[in-house]
PDB file of N, CA and C in Angstrom:
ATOM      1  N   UNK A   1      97.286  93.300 121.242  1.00  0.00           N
ATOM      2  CA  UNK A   1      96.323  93.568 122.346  1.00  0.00           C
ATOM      3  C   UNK A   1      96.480  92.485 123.420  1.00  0.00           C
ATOM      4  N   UNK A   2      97.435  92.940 124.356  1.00  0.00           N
ATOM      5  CA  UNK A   2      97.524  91.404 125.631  1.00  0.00           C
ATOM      6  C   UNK A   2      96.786  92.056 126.556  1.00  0.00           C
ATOM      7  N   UNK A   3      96.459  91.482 127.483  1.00  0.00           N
ATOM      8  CA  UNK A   3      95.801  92.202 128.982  1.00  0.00           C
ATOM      9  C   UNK A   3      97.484  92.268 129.518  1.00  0.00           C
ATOM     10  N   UNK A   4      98.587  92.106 129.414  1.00  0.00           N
ATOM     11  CA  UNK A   4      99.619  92.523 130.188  1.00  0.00           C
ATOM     12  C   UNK A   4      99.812  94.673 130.258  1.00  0.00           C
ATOM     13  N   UNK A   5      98.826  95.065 128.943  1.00  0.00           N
ATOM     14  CA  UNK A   5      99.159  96.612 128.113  1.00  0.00           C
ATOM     15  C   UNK A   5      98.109  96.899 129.256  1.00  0.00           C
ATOM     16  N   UNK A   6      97.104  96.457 130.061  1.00  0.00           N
ATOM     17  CA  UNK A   6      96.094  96.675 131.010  1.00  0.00           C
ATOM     18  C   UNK A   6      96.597  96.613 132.313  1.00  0.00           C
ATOM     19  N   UNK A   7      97.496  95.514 132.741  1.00  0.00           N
ATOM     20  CA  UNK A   7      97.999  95.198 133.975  1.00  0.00           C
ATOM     21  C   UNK A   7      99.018  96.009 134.177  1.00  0.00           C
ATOM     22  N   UNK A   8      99.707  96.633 133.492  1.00  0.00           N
ATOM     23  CA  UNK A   8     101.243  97.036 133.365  1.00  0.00           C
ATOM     24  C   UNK A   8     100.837  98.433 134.053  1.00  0.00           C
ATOM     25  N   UNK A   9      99.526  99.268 133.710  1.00  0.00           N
ATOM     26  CA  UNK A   9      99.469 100.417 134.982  1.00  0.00           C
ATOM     27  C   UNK A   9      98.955 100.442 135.945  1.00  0.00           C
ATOM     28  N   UNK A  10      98.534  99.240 136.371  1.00  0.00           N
ATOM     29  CA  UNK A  10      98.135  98.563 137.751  1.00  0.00           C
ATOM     30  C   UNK A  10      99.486  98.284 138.299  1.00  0.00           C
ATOM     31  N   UNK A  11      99.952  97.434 137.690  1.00  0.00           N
ATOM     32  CA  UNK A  11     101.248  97.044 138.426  1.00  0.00           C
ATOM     33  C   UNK A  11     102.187  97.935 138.846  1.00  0.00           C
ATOM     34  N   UNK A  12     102.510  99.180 137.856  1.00  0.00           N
ATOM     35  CA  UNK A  12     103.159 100.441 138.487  1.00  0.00           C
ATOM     36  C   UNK A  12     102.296 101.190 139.592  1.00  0.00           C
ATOM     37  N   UNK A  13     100.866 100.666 139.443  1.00  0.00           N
ATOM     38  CA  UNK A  13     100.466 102.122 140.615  1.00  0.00           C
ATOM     39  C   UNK A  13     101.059 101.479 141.555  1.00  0.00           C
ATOM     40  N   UNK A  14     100.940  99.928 141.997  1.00  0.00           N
ATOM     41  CA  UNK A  14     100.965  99.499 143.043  1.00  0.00           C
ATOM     42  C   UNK A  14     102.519  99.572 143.947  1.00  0.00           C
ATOM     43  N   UNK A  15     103.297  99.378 142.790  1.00  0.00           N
ATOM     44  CA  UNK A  15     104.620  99.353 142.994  1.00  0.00           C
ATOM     45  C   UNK A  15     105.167 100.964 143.994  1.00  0.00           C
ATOM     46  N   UNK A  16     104.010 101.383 143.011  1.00  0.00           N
ATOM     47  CA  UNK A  16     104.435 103.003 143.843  1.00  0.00           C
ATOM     48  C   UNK A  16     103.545 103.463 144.786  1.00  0.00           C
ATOM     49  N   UNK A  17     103.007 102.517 145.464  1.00  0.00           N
ATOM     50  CA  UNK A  17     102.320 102.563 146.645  1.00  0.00           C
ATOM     51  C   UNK A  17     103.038 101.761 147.664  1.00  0.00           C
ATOM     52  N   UNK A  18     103.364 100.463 147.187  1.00  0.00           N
ATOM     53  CA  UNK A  18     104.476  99.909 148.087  1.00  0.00           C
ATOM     54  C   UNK A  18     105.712 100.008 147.975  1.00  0.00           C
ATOM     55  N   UNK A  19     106.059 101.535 147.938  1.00  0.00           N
ATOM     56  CA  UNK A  19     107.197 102.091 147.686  1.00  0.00           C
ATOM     57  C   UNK A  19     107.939 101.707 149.151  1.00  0.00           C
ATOM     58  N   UNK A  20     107.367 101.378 149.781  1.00  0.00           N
ATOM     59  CA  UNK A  20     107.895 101.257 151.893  1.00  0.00           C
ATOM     60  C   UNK A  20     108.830 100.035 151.840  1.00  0.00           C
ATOM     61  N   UNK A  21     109.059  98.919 150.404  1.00  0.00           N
ATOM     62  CA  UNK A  21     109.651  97.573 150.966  1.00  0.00           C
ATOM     63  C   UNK A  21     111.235  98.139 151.635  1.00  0.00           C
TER      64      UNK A  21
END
């Protein structure tokens, strides 16, 4: 149980929101 298993579909939404780099 890490908080990384929590962050890890935050971090993809975001990634695929700043899909523009």
């Amino acid at each position: 149980m890490h908080i990384y298993q929590k962050v890890i579909p935050y971090i993809e939404a975001v990634r695929q929101t700043h899909t523009r780099c």
